[in-house]
C-alpha atoms as a PDB file:
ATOM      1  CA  UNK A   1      51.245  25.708 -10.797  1.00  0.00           C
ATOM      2  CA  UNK A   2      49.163  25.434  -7.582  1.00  0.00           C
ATOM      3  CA  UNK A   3      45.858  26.822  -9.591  1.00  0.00           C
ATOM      4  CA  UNK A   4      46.588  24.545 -12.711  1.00  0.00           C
ATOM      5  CA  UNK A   5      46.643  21.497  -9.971  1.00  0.00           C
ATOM      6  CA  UNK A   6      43.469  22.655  -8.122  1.00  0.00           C
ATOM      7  CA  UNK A   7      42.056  23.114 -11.542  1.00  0.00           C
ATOM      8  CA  UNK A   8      42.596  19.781 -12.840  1.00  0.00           C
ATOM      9  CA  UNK A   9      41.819  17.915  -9.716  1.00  0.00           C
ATOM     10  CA  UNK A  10      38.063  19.930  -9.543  1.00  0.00           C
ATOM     11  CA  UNK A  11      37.548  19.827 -13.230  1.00  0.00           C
ATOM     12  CA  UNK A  12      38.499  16.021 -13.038  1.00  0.00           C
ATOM     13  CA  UNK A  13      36.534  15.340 -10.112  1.00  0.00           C
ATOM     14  CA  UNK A  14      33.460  16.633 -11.252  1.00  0.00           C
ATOM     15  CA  UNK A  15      33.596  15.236 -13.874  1.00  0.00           C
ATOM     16  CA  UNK A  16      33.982  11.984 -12.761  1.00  0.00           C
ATOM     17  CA  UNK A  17      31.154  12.309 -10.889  1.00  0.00           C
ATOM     18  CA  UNK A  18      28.900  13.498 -13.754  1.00  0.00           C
ATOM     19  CA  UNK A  19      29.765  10.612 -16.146  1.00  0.00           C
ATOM     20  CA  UNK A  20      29.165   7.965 -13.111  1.00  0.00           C
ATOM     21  CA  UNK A  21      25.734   9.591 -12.795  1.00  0.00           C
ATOM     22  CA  UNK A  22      24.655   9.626 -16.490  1.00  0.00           C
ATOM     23  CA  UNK A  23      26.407   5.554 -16.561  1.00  0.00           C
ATOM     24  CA  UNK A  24      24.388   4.955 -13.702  1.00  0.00           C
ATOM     25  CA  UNK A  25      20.989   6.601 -14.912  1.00  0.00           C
ATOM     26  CA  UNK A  26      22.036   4.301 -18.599  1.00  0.00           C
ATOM     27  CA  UNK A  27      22.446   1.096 -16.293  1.00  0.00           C
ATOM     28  CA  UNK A  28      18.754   1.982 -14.521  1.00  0.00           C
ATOM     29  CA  UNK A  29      17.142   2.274 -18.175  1.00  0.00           C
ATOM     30  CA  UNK A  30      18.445  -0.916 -19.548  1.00  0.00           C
ATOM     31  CA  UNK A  31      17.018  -2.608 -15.909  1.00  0.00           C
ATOM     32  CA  UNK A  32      13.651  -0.308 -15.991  1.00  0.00           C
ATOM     33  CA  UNK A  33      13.147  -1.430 -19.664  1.00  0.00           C
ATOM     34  CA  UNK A  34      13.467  -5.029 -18.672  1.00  0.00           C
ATOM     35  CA  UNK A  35      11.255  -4.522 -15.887  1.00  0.00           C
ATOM     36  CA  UNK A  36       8.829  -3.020 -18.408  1.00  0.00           C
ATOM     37  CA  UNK A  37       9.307  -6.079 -20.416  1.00  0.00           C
ATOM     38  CA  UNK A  38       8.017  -8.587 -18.078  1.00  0.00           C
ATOM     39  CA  UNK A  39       5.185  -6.278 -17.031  1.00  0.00           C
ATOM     40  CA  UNK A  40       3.986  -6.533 -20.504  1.00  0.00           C
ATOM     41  CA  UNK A  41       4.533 -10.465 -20.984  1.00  0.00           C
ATOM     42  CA  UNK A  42       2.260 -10.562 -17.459  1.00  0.00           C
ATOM     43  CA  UNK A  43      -0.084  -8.310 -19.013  1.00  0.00           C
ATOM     44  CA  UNK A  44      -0.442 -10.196 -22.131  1.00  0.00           C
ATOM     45  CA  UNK A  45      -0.400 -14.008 -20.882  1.00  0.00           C
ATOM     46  CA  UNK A  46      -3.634 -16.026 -21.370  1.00  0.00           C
ATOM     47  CA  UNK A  47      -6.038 -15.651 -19.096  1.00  0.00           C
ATOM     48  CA  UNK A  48      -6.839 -17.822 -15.694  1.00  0.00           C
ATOM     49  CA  UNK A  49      -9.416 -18.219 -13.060  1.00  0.00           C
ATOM     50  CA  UNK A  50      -9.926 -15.745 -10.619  1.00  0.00           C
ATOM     51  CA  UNK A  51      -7.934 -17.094  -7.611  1.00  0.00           C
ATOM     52  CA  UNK A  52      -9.107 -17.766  -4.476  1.00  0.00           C
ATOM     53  CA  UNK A  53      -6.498 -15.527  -2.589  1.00  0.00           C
ATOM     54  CA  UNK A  54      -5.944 -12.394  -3.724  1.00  0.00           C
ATOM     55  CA  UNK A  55      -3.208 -10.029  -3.066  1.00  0.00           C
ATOM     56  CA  UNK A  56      -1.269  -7.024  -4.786  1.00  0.00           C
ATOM     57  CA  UNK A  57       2.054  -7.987  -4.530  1.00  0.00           C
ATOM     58  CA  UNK A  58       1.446 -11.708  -5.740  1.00  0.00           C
ATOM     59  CA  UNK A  59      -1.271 -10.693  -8.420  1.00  0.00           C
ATOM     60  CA  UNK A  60      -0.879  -7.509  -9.868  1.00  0.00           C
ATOM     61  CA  UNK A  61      -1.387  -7.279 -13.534  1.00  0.00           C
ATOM     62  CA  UNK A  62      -2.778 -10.949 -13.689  1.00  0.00           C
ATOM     63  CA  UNK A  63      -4.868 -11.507 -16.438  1.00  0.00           C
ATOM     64  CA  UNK A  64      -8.094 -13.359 -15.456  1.00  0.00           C
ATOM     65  CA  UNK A  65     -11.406 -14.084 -17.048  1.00  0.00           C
ATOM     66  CA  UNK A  66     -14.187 -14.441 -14.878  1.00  0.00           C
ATOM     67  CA  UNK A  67     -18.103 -15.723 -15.711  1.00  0.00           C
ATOM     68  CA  UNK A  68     -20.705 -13.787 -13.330  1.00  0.00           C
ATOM     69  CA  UNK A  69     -23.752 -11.276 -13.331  1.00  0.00           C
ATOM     70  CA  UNK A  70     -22.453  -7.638 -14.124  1.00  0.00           C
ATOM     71  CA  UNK A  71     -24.720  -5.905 -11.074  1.00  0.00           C
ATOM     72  CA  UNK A  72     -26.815  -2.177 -11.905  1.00  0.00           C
ATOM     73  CA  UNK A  73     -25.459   0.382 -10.549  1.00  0.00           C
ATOM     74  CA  UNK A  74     -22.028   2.383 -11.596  1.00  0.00           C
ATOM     75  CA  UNK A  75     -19.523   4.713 -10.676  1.00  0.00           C
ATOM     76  CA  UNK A  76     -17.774   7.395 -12.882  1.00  0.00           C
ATOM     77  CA  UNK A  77     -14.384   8.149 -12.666  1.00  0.00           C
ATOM     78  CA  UNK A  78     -13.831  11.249 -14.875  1.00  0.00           C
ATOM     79  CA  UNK A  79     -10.927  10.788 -17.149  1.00  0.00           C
ATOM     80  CA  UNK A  80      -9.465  12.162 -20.277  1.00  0.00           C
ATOM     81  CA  UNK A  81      -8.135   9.844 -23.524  1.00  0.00           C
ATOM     82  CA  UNK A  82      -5.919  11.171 -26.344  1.00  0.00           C
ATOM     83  CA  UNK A  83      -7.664  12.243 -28.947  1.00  0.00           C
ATOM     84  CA  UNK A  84     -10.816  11.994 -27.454  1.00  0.00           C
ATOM     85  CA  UNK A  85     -11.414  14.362 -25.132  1.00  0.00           C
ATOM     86  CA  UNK A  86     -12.664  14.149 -21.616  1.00  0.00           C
ATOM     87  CA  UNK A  87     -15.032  11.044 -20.416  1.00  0.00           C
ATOM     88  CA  UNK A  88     -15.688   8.655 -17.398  1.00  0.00           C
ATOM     89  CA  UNK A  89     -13.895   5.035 -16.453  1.00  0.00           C
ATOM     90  CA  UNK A  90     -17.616   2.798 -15.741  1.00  0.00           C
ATOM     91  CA  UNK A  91     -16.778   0.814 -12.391  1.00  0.00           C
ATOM     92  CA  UNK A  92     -19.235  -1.903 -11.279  1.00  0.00           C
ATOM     93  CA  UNK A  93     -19.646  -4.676  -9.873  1.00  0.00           C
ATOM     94  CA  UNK A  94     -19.366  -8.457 -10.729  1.00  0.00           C
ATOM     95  CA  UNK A  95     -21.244 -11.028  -9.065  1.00  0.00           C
ATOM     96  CA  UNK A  96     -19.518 -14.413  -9.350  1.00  0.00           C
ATOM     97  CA  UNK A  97     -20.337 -17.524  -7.686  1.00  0.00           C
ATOM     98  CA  UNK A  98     -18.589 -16.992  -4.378  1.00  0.00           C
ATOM     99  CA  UNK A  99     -17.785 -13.530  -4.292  1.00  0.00           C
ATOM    100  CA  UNK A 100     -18.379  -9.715  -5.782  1.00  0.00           C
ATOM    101  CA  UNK A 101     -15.573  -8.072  -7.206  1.00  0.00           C
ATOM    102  CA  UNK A 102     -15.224  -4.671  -9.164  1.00  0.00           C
ATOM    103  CA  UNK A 103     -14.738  -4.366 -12.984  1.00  0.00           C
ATOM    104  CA  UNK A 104     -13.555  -1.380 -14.856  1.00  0.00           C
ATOM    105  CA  UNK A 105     -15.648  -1.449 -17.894  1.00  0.00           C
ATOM    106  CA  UNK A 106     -14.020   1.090 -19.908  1.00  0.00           C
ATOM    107  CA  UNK A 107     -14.181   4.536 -21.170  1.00  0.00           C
ATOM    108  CA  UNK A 108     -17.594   6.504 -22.218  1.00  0.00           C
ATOM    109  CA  UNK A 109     -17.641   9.961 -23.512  1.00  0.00           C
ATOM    110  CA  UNK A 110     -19.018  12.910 -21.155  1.00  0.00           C
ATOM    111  CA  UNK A 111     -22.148  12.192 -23.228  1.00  0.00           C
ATOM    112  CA  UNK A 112     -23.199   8.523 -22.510  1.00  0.00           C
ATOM    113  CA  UNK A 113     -22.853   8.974 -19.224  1.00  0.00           C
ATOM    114  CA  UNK A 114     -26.614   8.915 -18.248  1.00  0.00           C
ATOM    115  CA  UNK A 115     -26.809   5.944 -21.314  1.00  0.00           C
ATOM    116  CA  UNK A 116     -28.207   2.485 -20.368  1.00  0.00           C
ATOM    117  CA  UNK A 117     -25.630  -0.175 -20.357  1.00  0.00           C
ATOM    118  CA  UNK A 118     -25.716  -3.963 -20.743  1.00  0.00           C
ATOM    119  CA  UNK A 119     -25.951  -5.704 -17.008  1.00  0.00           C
ATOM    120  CA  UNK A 120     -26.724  -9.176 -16.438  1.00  0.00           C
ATOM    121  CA  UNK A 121     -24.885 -12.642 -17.282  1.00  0.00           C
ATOM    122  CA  UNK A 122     -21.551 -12.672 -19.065  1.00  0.00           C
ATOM    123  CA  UNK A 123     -17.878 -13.138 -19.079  1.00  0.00           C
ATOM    124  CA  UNK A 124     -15.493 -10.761 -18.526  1.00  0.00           C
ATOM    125  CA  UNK A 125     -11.669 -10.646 -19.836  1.00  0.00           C
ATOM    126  CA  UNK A 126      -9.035  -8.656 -18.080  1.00  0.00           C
ATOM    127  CA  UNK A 127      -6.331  -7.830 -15.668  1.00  0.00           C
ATOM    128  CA  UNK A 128      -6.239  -7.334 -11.656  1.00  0.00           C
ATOM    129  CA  UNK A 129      -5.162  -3.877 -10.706  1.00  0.00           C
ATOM    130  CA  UNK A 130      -4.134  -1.622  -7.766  1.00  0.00           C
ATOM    131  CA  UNK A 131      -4.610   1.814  -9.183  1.00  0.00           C
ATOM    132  CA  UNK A 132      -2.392   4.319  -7.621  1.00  0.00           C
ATOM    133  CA  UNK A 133      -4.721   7.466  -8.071  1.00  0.00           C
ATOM    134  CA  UNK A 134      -4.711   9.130  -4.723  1.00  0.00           C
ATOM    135  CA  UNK A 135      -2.380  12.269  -3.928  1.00  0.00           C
ATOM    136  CA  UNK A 136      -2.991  15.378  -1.307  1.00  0.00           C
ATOM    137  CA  UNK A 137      -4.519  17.278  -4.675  1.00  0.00           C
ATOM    138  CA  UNK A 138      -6.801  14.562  -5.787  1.00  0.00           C
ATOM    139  CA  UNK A 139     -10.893  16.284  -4.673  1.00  0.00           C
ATOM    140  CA  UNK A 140     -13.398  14.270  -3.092  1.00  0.00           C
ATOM    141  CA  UNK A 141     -15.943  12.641  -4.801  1.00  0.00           C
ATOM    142  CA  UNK A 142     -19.148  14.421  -5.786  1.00  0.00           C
ATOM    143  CA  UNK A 143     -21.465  11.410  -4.717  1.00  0.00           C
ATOM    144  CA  UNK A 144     -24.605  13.695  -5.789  1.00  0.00           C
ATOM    145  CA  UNK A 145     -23.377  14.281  -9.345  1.00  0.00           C
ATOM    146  CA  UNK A 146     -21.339  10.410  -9.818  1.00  0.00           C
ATOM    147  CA  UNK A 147     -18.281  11.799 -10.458  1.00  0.00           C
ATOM    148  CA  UNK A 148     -15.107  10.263  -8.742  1.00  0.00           C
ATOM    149  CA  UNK A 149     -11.955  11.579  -9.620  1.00  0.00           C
ATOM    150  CA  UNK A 150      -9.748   8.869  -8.795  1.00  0.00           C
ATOM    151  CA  UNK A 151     -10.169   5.110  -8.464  1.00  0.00           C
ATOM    152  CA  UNK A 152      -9.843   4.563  -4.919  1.00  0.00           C
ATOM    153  CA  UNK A 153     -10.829   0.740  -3.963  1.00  0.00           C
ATOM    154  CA  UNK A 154     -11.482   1.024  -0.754  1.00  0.00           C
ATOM    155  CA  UNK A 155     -14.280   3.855  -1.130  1.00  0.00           C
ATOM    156  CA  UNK A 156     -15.503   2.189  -4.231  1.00  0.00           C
ATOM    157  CA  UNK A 157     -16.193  -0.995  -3.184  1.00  0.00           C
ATOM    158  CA  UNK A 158     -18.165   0.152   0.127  1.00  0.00           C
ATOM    159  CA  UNK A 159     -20.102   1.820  -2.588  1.00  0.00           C
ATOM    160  CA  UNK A 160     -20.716  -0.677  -4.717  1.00  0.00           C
ATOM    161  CA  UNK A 161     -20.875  -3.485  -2.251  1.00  0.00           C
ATOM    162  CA  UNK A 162     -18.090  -5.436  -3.435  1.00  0.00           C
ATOM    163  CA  UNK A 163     -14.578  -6.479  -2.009  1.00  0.00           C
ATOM    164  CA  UNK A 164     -11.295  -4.246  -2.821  1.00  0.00           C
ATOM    165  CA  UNK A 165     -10.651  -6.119  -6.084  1.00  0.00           C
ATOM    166  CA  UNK A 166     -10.515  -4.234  -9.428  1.00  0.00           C
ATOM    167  CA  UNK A 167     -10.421  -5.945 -12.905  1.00  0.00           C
ATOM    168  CA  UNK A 168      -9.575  -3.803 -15.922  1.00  0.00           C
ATOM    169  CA  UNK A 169     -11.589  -5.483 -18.329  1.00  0.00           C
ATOM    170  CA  UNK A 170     -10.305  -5.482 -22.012  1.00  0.00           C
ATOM    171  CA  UNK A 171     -12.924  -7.363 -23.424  1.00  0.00           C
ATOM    172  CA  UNK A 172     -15.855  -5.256 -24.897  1.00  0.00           C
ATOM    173  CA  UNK A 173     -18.466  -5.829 -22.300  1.00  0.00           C
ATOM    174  CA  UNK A 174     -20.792  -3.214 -24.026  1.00  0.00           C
ATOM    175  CA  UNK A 175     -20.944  -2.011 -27.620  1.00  0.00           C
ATOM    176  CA  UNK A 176     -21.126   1.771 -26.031  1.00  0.00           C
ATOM    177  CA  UNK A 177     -18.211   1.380 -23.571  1.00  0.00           C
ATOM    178  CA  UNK A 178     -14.597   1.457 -25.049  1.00  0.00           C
ATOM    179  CA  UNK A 179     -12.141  -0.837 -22.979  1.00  0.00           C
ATOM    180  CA  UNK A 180      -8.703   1.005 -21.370  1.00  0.00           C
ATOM    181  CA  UNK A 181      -7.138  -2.074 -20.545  1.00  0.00           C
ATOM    182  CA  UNK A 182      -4.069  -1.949 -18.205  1.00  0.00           C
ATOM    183  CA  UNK A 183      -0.448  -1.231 -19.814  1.00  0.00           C
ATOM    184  CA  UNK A 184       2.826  -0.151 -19.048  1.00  0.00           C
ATOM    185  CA  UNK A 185       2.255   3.397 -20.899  1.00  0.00           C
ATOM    186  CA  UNK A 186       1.894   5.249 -17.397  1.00  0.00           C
ATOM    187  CA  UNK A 187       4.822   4.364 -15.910  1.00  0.00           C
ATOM    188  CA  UNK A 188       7.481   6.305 -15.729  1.00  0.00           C
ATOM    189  CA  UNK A 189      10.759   5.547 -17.391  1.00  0.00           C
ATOM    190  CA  UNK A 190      12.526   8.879 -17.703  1.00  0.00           C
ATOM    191  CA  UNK A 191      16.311   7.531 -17.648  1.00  0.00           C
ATOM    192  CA  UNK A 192      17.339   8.303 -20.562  1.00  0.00           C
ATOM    193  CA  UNK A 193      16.145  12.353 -20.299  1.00  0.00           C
ATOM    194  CA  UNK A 194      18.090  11.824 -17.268  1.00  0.00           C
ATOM    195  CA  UNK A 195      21.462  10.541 -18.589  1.00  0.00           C
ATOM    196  CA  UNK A 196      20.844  12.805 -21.515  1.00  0.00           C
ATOM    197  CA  UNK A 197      20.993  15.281 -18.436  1.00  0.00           C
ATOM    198  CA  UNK A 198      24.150  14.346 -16.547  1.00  0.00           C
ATOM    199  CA  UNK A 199      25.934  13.378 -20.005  1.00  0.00           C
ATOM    200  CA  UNK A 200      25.052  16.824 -21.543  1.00  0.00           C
ATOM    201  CA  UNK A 201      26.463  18.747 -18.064  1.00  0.00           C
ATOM    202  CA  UNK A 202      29.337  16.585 -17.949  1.00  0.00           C
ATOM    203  CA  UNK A 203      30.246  18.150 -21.298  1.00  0.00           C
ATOM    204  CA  UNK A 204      29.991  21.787 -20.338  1.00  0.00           C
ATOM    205  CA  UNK A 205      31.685  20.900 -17.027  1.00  0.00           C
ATOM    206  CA  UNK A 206      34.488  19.233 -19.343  1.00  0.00           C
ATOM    207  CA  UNK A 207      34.473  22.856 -21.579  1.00  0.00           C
ATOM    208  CA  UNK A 208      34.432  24.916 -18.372  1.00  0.00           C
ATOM    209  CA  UNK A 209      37.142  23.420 -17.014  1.00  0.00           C
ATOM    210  CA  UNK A 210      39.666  23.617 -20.598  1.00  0.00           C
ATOM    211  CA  UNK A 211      38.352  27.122 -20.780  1.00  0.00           C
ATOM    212  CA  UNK A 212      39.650  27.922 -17.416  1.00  0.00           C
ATOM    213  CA  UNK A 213      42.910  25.672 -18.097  1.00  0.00           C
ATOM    214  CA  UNK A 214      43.573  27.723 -20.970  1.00  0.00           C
ATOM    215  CA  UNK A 215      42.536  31.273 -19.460  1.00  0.00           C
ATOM    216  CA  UNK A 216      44.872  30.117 -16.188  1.00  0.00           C
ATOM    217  CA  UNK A 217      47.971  29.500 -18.697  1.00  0.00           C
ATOM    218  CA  UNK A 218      47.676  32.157 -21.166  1.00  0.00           C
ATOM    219  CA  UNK A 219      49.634  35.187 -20.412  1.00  0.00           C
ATOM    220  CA  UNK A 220      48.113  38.628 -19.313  1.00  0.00           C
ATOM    221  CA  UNK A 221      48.639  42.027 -20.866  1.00  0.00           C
ATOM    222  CA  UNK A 222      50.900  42.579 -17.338  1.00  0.00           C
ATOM    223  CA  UNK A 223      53.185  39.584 -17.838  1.00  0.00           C
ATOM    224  CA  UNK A 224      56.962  40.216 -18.670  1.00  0.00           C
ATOM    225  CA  UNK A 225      57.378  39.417 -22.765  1.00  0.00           C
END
């Protein structure tokens, strides 16, 4: 009687605790998801002016459309896109009337990337972004060949000449340069893999624990008939 009790209070128990965590992982999707959703209504709004104070945690994914000078002079941030194969993000920068920022042009393939590219006046259409690219793995630059690895702000705009302040344009700003404006795509939203997880363990703990109920009540070859 003492083993059946221990066994129902551990099987119980545990799994308890395994349907709390998949609840709790299904209670983080449905808020991740809506936080997803309002990342893409930001992401999508009509465009403003480029505001006078800028700042990550206030504009972050603020679309803006800006009328300057696109300056010579680019970086390449070698990059991969699905389906395409292997390429470079074009970062330069954009005079405007009171200040230079940096605009993310788009994707070129590993072949355009000596290619002329349209500089000069126009207007640019995009979103503010704070890439977060840099990890203890990510190489350093190769400043003799152009090829960045990551877009890190600071070190691009000392390069460039330009303050901290990326825009991702997705307006074509060359007919050779394919836009990658921001979205929500690289995120991560893996709560439902995860209650998947705790659900799917909470039903072998569930099966464990019967098996051992019955094995604990059925009689052995040794029992008195």
């Amino acid at each position: 009687m003492r083993r059946t009790l221990f066994l129902l209070i551990f099987g119980f128990a545990g799994l308890g605790a395994l349907l709390s965590l998949g609840i709790w992982q299904v209670q983080r999707l449905a808020w991740k998801q809506e936080v997803l959703a309002e990342i893409d209504a930001r992401i999508s709004a009509a465009p403003i002016g480029l505001p006078s104070q800028i700042s990550e945690s206030e504009h972050k994914y603020l679309p803006v459309s800006v009328s300057g000078e696109m300056q010579p002079g680019e970086i390449h941030v070698l990059v991969s896109v699905k389906q395409v194969g292997a390429g470079y993000r074009i970062i330069q920068s954009f005079s405007t009337e009171d200040r230079i920022i940096l605009v993310d042009r788009g994707f070129v393939p590993t072949t355009a990337k000596q290619t002329d590219r349209l500089t000069g006046p126009m207007e640019v259409t995009g979103n503010l972004h704070w890439p977060d690219e840099i990890d203890s793995y990510t190489p350093e630059a190769d400043i003799d060949s152009n090829i960045w690895f990551a877009r890190d702000l600071p070190n691009l705009a000392a390069a460039l000449g330009a303050e901290p302040i990326l825009l991702i344009a997705r307006s074509q700003t060359d007919p050779g340069v394919t836009p990658l404006p921001v979205d929500t795509a690289g995120i991560p939203n893996d709560h439902l893999q995860y209650a998947i997880t705790w659900f799917g363990l909470a039903l072998v703990w569930a099966a464990m624990t019967g098996y051992f109920l019955w094995r604990n009540r059925a009689p052995s070859e040794s029992d008195p008939q």
